[in-house]
C-alpha atoms as a PDB file:
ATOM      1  CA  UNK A   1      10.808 -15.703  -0.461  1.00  0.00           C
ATOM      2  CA  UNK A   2       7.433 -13.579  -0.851  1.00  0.00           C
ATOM      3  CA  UNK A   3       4.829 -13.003   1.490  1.00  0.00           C
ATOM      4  CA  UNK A   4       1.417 -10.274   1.191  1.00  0.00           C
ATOM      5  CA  UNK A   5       0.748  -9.087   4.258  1.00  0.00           C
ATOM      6  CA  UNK A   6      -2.711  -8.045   4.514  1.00  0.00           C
ATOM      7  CA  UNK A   7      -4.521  -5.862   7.288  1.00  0.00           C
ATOM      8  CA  UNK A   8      -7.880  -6.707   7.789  1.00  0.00           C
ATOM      9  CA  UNK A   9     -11.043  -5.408   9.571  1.00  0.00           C
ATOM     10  CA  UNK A  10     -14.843  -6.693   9.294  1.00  0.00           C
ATOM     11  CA  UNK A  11     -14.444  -7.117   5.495  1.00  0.00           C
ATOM     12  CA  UNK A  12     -14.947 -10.822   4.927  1.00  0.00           C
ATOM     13  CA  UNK A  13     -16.368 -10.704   1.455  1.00  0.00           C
ATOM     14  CA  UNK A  14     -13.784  -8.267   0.197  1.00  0.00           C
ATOM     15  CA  UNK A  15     -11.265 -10.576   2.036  1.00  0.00           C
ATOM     16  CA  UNK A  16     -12.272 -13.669  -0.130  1.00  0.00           C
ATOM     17  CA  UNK A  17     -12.327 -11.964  -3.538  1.00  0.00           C
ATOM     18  CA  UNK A  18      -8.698 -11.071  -2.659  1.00  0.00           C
ATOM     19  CA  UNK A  19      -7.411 -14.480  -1.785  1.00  0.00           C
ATOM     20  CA  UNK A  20      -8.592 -15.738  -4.655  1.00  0.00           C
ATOM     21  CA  UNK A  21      -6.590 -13.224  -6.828  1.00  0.00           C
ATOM     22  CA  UNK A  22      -3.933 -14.358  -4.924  1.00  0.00           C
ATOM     23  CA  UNK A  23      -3.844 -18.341  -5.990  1.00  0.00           C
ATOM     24  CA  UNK A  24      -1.757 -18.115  -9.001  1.00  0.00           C
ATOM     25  CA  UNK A  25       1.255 -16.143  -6.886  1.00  0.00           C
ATOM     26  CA  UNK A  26       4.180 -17.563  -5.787  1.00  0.00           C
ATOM     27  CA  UNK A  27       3.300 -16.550  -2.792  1.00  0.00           C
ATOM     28  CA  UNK A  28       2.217 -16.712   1.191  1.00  0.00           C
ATOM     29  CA  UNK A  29      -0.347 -14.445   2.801  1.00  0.00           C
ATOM     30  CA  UNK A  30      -0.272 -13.164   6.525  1.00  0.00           C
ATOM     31  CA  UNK A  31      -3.684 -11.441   7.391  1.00  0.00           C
ATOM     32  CA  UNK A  32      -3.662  -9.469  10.514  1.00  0.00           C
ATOM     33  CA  UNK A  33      -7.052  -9.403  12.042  1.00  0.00           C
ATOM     34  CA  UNK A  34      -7.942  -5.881  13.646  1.00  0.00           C
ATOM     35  CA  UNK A  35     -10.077  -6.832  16.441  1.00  0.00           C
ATOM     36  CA  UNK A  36     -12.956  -7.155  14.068  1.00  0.00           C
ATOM     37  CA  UNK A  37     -16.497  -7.865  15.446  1.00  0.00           C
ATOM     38  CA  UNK A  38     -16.206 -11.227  14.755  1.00  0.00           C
ATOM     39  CA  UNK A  39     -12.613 -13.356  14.261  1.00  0.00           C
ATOM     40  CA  UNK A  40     -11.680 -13.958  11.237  1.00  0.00           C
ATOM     41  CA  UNK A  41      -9.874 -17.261  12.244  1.00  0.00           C
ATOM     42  CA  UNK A  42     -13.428 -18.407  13.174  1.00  0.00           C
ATOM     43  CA  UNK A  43     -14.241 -17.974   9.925  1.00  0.00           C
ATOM     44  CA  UNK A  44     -11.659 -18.374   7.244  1.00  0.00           C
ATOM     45  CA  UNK A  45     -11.302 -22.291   6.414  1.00  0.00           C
ATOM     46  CA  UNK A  46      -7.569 -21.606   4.612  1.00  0.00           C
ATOM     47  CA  UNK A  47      -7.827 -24.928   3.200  1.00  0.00           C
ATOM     48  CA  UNK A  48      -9.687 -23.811   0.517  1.00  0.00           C
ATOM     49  CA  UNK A  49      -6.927 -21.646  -0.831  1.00  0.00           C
ATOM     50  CA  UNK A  50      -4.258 -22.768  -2.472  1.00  0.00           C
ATOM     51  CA  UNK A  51      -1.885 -20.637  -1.004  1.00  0.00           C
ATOM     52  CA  UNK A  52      -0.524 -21.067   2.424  1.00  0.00           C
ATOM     53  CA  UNK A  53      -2.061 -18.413   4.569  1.00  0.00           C
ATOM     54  CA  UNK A  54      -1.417 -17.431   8.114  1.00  0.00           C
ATOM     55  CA  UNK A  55      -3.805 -15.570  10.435  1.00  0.00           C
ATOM     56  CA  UNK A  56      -3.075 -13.266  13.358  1.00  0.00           C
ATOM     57  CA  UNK A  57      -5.176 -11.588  15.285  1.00  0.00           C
ATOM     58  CA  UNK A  58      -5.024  -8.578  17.633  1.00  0.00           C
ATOM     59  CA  UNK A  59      -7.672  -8.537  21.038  1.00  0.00           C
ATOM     60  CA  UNK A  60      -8.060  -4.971  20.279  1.00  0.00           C
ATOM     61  CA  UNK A  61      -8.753  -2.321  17.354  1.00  0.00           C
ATOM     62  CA  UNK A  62      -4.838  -0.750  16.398  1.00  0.00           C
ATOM     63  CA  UNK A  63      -5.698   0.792  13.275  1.00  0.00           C
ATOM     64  CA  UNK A  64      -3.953  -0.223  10.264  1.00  0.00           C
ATOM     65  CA  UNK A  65      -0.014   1.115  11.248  1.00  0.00           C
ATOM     66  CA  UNK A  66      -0.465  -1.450  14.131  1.00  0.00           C
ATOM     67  CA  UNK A  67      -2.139  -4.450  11.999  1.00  0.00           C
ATOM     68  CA  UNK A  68       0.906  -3.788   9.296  1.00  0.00           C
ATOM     69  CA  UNK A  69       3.034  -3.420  12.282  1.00  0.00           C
ATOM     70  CA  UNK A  70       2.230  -7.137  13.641  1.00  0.00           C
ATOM     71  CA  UNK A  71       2.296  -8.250  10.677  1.00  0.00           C
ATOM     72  CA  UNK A  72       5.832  -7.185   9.899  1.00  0.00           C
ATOM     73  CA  UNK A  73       7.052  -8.586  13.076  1.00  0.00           C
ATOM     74  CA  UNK A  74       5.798 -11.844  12.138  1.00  0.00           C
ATOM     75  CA  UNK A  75       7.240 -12.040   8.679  1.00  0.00           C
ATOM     76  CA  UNK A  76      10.727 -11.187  10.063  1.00  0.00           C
ATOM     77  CA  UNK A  77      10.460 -13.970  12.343  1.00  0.00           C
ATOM     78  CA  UNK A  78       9.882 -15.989   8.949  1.00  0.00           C
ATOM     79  CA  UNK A  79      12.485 -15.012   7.474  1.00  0.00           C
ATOM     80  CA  UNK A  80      11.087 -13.644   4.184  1.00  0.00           C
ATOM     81  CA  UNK A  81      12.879 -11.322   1.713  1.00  0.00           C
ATOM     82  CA  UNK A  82      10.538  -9.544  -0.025  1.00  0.00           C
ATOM     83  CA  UNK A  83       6.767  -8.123   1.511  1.00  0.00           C
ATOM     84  CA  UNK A  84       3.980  -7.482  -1.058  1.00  0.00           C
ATOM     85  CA  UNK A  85       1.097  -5.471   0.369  1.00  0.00           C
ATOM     86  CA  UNK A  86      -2.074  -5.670  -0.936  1.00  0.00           C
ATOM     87  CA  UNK A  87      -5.712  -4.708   0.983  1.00  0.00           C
ATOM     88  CA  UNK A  88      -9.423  -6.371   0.936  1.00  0.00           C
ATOM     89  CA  UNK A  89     -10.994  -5.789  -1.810  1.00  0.00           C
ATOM     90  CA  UNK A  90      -8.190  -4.688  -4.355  1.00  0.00           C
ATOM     91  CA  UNK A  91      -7.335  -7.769  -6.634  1.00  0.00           C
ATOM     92  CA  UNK A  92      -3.776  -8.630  -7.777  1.00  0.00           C
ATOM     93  CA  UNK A  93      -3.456  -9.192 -11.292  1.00  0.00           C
ATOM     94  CA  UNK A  94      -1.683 -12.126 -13.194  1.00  0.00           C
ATOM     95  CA  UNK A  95       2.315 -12.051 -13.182  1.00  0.00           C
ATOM     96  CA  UNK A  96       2.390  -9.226 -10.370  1.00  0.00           C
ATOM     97  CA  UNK A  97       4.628 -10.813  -8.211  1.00  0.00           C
ATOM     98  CA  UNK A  98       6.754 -12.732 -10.675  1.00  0.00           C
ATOM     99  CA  UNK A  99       7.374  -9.373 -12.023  1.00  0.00           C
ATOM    100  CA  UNK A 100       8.288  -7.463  -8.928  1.00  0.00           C
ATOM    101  CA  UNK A 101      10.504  -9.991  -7.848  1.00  0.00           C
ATOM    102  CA  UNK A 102      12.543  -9.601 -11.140  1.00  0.00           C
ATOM    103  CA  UNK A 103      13.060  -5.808 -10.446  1.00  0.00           C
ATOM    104  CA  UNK A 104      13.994  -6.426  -6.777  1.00  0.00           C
ATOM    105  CA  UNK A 105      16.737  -9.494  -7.710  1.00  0.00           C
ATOM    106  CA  UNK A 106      18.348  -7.625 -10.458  1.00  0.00           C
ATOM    107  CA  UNK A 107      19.115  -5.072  -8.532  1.00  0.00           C
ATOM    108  CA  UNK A 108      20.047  -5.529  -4.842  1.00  0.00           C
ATOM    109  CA  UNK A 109      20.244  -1.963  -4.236  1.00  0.00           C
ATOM    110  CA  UNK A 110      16.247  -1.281  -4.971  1.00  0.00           C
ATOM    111  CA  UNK A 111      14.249  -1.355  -1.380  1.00  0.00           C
ATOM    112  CA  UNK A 112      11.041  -0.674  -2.846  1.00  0.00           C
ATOM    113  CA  UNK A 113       9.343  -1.537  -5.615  1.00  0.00           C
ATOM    114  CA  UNK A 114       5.699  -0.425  -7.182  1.00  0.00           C
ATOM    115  CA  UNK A 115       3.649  -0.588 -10.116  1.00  0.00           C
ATOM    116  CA  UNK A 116       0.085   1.094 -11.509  1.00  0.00           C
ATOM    117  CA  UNK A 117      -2.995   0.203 -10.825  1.00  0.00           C
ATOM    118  CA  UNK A 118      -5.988   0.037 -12.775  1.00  0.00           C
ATOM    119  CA  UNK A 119      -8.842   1.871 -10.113  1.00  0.00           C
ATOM    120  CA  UNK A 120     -12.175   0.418 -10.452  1.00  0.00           C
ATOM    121  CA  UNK A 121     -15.591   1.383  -8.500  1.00  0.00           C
ATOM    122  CA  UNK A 122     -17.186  -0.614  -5.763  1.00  0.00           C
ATOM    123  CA  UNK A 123     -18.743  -2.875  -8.558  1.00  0.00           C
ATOM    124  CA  UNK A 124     -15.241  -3.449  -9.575  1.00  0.00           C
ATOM    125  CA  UNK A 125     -16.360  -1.229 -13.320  1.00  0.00           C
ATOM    126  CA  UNK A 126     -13.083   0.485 -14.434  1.00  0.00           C
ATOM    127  CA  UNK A 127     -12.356   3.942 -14.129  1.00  0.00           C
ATOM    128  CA  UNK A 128      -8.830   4.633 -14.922  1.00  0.00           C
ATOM    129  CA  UNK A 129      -5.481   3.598 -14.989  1.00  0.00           C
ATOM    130  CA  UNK A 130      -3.044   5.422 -12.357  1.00  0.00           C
ATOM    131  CA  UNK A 131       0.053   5.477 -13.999  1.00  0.00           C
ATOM    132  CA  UNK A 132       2.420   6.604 -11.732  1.00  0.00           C
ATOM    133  CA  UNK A 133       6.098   7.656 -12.628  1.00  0.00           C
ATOM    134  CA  UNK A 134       8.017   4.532 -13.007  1.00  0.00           C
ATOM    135  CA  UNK A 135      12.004   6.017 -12.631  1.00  0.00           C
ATOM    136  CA  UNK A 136      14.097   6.641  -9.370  1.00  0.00           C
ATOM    137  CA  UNK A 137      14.730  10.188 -10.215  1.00  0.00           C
ATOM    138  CA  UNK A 138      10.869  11.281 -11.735  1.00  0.00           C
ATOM    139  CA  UNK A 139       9.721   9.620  -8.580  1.00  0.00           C
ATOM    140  CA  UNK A 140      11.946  11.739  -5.695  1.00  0.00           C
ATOM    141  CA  UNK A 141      10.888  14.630  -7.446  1.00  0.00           C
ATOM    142  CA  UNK A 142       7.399  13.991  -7.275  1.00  0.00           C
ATOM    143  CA  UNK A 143       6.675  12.595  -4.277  1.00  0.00           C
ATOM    144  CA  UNK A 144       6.658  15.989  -2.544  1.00  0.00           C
ATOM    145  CA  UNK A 145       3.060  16.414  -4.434  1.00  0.00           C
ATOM    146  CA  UNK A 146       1.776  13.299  -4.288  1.00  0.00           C
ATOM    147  CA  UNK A 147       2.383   9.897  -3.374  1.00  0.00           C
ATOM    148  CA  UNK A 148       4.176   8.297  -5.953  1.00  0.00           C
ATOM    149  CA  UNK A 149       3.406   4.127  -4.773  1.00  0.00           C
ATOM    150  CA  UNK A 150       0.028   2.867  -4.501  1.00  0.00           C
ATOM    151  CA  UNK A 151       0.556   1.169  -1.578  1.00  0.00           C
ATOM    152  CA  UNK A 152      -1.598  -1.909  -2.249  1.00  0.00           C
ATOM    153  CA  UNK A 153       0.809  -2.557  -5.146  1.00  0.00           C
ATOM    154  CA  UNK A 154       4.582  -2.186  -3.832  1.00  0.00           C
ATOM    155  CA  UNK A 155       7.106  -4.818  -2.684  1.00  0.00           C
ATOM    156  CA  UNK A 156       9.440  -4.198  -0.011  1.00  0.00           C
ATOM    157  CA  UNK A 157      12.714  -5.825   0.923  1.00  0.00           C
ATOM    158  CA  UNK A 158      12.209  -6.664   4.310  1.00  0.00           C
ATOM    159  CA  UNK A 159      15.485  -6.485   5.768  1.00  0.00           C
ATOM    160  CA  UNK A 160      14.998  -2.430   4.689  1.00  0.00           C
ATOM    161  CA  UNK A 161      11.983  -2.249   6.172  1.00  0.00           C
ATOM    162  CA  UNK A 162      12.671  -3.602   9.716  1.00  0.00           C
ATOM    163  CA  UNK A 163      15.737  -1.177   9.091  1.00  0.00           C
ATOM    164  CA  UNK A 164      13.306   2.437   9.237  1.00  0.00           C
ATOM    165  CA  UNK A 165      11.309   0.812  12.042  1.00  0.00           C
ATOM    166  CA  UNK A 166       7.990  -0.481   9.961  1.00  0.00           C
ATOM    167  CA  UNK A 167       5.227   2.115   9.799  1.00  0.00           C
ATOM    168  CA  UNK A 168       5.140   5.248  11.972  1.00  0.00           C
ATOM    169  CA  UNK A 169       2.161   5.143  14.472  1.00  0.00           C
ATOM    170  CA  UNK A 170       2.535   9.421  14.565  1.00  0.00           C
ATOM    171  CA  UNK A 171       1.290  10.146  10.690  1.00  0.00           C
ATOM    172  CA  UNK A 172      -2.050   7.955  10.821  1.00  0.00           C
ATOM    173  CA  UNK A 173      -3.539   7.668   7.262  1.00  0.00           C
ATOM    174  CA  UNK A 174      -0.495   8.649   5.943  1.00  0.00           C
ATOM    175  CA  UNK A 175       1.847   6.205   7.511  1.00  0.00           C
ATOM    176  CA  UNK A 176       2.402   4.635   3.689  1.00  0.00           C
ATOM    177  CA  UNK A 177       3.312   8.085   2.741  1.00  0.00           C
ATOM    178  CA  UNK A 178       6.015   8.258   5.742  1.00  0.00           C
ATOM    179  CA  UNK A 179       7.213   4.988   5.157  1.00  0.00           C
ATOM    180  CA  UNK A 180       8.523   5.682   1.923  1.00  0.00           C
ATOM    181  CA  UNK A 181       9.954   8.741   2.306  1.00  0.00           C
ATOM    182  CA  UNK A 182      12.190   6.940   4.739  1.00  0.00           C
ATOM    183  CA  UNK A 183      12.935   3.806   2.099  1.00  0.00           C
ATOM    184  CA  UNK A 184      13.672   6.174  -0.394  1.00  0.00           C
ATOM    185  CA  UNK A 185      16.639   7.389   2.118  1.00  0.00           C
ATOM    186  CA  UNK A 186      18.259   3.388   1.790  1.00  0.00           C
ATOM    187  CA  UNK A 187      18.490   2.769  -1.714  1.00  0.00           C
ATOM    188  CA  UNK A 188      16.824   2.998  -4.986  1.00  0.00           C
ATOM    189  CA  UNK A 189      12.429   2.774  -6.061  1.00  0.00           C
ATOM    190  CA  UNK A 190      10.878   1.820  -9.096  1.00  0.00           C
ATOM    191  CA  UNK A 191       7.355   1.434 -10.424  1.00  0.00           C
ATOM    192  CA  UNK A 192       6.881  -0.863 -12.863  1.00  0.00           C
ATOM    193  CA  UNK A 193       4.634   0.357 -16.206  1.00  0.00           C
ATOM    194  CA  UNK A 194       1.953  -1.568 -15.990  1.00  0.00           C
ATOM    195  CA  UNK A 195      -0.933  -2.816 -13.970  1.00  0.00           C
ATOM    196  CA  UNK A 196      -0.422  -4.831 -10.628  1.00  0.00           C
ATOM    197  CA  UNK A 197      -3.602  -4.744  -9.535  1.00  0.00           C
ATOM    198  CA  UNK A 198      -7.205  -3.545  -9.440  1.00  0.00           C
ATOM    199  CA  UNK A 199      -7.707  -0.982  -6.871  1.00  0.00           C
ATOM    200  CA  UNK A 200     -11.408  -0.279  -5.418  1.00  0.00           C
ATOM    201  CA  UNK A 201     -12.278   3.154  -5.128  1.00  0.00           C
ATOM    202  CA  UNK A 202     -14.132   2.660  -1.935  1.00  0.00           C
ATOM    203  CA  UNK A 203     -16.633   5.086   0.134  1.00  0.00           C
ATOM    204  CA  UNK A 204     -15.512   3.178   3.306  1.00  0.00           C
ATOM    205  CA  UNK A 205     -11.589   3.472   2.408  1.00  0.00           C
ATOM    206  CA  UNK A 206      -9.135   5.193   4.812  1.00  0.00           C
ATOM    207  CA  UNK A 207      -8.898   7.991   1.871  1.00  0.00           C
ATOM    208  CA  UNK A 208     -12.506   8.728   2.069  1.00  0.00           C
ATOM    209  CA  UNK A 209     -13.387   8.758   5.400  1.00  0.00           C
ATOM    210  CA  UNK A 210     -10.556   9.750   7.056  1.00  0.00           C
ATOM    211  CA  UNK A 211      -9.437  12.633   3.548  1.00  0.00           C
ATOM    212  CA  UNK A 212      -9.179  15.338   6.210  1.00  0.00           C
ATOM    213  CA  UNK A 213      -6.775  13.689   9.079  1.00  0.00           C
ATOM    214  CA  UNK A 214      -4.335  12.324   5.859  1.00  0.00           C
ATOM    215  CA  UNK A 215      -3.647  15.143   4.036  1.00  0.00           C
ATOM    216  CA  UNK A 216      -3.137  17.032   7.439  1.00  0.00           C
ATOM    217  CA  UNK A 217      -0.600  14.345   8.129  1.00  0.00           C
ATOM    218  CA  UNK A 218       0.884  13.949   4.626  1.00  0.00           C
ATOM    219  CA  UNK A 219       1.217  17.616   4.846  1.00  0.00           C
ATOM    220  CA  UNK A 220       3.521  16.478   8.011  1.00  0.00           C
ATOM    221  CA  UNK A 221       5.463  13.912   5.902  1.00  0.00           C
ATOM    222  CA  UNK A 222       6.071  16.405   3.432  1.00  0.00           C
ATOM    223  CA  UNK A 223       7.627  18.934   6.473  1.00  0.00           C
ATOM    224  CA  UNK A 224       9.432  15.816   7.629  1.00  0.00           C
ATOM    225  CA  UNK A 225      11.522  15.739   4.809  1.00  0.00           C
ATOM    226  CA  UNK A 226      12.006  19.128   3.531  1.00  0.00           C
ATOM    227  CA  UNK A 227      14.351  20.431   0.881  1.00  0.00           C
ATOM    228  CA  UNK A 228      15.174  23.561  -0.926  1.00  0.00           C
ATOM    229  CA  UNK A 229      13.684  23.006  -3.872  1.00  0.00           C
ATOM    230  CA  UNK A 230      10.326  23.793  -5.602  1.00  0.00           C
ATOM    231  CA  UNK A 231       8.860  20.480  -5.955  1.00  0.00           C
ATOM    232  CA  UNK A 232       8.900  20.780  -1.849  1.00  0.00           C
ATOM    233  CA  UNK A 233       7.429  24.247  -1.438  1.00  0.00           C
ATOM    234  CA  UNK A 234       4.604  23.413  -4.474  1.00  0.00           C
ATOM    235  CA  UNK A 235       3.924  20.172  -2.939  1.00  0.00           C
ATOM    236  CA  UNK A 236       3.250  21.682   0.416  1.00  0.00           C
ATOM    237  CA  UNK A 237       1.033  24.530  -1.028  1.00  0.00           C
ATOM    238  CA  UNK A 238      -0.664  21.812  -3.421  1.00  0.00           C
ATOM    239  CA  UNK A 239      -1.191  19.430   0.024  1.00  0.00           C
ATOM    240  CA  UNK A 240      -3.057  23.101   1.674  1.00  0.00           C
ATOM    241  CA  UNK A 241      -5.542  23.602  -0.652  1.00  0.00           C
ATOM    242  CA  UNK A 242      -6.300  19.733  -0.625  1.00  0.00           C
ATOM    243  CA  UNK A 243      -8.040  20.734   2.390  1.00  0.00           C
ATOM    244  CA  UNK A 244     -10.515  22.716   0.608  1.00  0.00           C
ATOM    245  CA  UNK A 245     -11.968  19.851  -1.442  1.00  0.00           C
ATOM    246  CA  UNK A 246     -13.686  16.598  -1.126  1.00  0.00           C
ATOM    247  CA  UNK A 247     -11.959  13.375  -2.318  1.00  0.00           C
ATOM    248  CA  UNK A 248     -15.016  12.720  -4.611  1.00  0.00           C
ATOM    249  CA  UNK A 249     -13.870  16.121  -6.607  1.00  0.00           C
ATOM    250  CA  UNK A 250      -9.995  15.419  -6.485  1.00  0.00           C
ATOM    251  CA  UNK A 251     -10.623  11.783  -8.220  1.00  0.00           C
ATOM    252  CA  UNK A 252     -13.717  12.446 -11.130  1.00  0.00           C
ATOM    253  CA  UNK A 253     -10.885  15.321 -11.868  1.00  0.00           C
ATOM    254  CA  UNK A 254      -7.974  12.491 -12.403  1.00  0.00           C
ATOM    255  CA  UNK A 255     -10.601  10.757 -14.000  1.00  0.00           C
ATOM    256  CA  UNK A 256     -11.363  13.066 -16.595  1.00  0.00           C
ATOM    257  CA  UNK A 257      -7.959  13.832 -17.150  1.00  0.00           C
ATOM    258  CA  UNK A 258      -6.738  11.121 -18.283  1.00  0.00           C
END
């Protein structure tokens, strides 16, 4: 019924503390190898998990639209209903996807479903909890200023997903971003209050290294799917000045803020 689909690129260790927060979900896991260095299938014994993984692997670097792509492609062929994402490195907590799958069956008419996340540094010490907005309306009006899902932490129904095409390959770093801007247009989101998972602030992440390229892109989304309202015009000013600061300033300031 479930399956994590997780892109991965030269990031065994990460890879491994993952799986293992994976063994108590009811679960599979597809990893999509990015043309690392070396292949993960040569490897990744996936005996030694207890969940029933499948690895893919692309001959050449896509970056992660085209990983997630793949993957997707491959689950439909599986016939799964729901997709959980998560990414090396973050680790899912206990009850996650028993919990998500509640939300999604009671309610056929919810395509995408998220949580918080409790964000921890690269020696997994905690920094906060990112408690996003948890109801359908609080999160459409939002999501014009920020993105409301931590990506890492949402289930999608699949069937919706294939619907909108998977991930754009045009908004790179911000293809999570476009992708549910265009679920939101098929049904009904939720976040669930509380925490799904533990999500590594990372000097190496896409947000980091690549800050510049996805707000320039989100700032795209946002354009994308413009409305007359003030939650679109403050979101696109807010997205602007973005520019003008590092990622290191934008997250000690949700740090200390909460």
């Amino acid at each position: 019924m479930v399956c994590y689909l997780i892109p991965y690129f030269n990031c065994y260790d990460d890879l491994i503390l993952t799986l293992l927060s994976l063994e108590d979900d009811s679960a599979d896991v597809v990893i999509v190898d990015d043309g690392s260095t070396v292949s993960l299938a040569s490897q990744l014994d996936v005996t030694q998990f207890k969940s029933n993984i499948q690895v893919l692997e692309l001959e050449k670097n896509q970056g992660i639209e085209g990983a997630l792509n793949r993957g997707l492609e491959f689950i439909y062929q599986q016939g799964y209903r729901y997709i959980a994402r998560i990414d090396c490195g973050d680790l899912s907590l206990p009850g996650r996807i028993e919990a998500q799958v509640a939300v999604m069956e009671s309610d056929d008419e919810i395509v995408l479903c998220g949580g918080w996340a409790d964000y921890v540094n690269e020696e997994y010490e905690f920094l906060f909890t990112n408690k996003v907005p948890t109801d359908d309306n609080s999160i459409r009006k939002h999501m014009f200023l920020n993105n409301m899902f931590i990506h890492p932490a949402v289930m999608m129904r699949a069937d919706a997903i294939k619907q909108i095409g998977g991930y754009p390959t045009n908004r790179k770093a911000a293809e999570d971003y476009a992708v549910f801007f265009k679920l939101m247009q098929l049904g009904k989101v939720k976040n669930l209050p509380q925490s799904l998972i533990r999500y590594v602030v990372s000097s190496t992440s896409i947000s980091s290294q690549k800050r510049n390229l996805q707000v320039k892109n989100r700032i795209l989304v946002i354009w994308d799917n413009k409305a007359c309202s003030l939650h679109f015009a403050y979101g696109l000013i807010r997205s602007c000045l973005l520019l003008a600061f590092p990622r290191t300033v934008t997250m000690k300031l949700r740090s200390l803020l909460r």
